[in-house]
Protein backbone atom coordinates (compact mmCIF):
# COMPACT_ATOMS: atom_id res chain seq x y z
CA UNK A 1 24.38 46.19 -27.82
CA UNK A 2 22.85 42.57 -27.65
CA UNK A 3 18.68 43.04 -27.40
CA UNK A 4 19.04 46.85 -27.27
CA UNK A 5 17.70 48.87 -24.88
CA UNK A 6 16.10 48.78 -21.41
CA UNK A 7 15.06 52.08 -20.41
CA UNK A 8 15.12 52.11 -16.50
CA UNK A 9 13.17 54.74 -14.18
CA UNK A 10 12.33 54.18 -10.55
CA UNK A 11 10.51 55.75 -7.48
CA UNK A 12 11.98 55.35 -4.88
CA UNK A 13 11.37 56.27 -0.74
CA UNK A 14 14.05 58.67 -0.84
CA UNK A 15 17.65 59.02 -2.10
CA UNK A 16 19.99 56.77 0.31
CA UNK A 17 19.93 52.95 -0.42
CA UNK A 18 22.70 52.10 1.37
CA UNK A 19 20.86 53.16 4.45
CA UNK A 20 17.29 52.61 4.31
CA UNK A 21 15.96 54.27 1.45
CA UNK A 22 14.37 51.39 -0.88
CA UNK A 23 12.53 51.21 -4.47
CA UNK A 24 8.70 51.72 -4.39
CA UNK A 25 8.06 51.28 -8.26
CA UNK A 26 10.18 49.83 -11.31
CA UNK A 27 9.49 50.99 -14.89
CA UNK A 28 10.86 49.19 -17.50
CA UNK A 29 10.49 49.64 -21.34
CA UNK A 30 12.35 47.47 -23.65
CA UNK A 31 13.42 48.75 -26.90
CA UNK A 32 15.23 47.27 -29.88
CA UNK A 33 18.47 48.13 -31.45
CA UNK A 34 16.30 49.81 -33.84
CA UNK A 35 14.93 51.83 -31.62
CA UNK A 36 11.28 50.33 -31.95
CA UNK A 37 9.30 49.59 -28.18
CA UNK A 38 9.21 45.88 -27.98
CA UNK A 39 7.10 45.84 -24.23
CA UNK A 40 6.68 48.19 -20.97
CA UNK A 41 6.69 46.58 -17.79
CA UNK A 42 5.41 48.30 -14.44
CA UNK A 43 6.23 46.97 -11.29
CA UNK A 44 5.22 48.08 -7.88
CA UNK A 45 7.27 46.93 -5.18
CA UNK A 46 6.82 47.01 -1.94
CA UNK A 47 9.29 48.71 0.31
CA UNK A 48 9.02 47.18 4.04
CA UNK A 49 9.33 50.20 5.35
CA UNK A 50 7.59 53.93 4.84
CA UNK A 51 6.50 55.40 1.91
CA UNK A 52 8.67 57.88 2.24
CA UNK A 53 7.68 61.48 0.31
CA UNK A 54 4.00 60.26 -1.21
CA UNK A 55 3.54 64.03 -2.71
CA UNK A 56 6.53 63.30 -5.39
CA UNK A 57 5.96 59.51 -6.26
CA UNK A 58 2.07 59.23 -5.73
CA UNK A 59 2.09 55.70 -4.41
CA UNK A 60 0.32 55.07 -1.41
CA UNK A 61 1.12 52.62 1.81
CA UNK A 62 -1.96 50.64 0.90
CA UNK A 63 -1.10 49.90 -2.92
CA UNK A 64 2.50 49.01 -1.74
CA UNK A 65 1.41 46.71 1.08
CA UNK A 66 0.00 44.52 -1.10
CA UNK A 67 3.13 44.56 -3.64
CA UNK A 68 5.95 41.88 -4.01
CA UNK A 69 8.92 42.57 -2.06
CA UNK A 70 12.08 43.28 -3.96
CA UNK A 71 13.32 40.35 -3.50
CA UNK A 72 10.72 38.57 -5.36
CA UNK A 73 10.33 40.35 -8.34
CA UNK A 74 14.71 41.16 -8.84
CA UNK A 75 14.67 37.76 -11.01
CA UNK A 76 12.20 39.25 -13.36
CA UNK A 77 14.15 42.33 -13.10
CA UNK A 78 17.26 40.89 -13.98
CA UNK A 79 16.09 38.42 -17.41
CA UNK A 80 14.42 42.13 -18.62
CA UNK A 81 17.97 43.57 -18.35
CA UNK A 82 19.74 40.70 -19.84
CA UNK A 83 21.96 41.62 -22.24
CA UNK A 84 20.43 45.38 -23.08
CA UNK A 85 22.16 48.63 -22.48
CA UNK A 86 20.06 50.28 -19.37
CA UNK A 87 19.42 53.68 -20.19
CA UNK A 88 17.74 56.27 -16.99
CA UNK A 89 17.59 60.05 -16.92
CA UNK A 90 19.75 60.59 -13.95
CA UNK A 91 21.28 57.40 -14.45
CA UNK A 92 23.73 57.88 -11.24
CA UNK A 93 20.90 57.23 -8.78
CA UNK A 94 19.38 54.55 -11.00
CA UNK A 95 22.26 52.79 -11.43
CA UNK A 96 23.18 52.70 -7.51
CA UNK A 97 19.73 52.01 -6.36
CA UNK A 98 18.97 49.45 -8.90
CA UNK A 99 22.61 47.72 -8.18
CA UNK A 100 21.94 48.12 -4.17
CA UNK A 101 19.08 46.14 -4.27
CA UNK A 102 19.72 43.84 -6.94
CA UNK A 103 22.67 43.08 -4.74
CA UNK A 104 20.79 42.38 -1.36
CA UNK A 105 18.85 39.78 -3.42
CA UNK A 106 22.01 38.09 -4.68
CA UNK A 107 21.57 39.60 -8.52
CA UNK A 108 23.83 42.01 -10.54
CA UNK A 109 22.83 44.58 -13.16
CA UNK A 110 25.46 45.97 -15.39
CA UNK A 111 27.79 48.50 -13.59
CA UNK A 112 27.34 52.35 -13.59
CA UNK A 113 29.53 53.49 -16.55
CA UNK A 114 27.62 51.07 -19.08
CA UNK A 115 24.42 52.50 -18.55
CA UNK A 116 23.25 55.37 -20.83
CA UNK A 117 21.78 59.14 -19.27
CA UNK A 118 19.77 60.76 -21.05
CA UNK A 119 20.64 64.26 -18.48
CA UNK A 120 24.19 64.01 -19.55
């Protein structure tokens, strides 16, 4: 288990990242083997493209336009998952979005099957 936990949820402009879809927000809170919340990290991100459905993740075009891109903040993203078991609620889509874009900026994150759902 290494550091513990890093419990992963995103919003995101839709549900394809292997076409255009991208992430609009990160949310990150790291938690210790023992289960106790160490720090919570949000990061908005912004997309380079539309905002895709605003009504279901509330962020608008002017708070993301003056975000990082993705590719500047993955880095950060990747020494908060170091070593920690990611853990999403629907951890399928997390998983693939998160290791999409992680992988357009030259990063990895660990693979699908390691990471924890809480829906299963």
């Amino acid at each position: 288990m290494g550091k513990g936990f890093a419990v992963v949820d995103l919003e995101t402009t839709g549900l394809f990242p292997t076409k255009h879809d991208r992430i609009v927000e990160i949310g990150i809170v790291l938690v210790s083997p023992e289960g106790e919340i160490e720090t919570r990290h949000e990061i908005l991100v912004n997309p380079n493209r539309d905002m895709g459905p605003q009504h279901i993740h509330g962020i608008t075009a002017a708070a993301a336009a003056r975000a990082p891109l993705f590719e500047q903040i993955a880095p950060n993203v990747a020494d908060l998952l170091d070593d920690r078991v990611p853990v999403a609620h629907n951890a399928s889509f997390d998983s693939r979005f998160l290791g999409f874009q992680m992988a357009q900026a030259g990063l990895r994150v660990a693979e699908p099957e390691r990471w924890l759902c809480t829906m299963r």
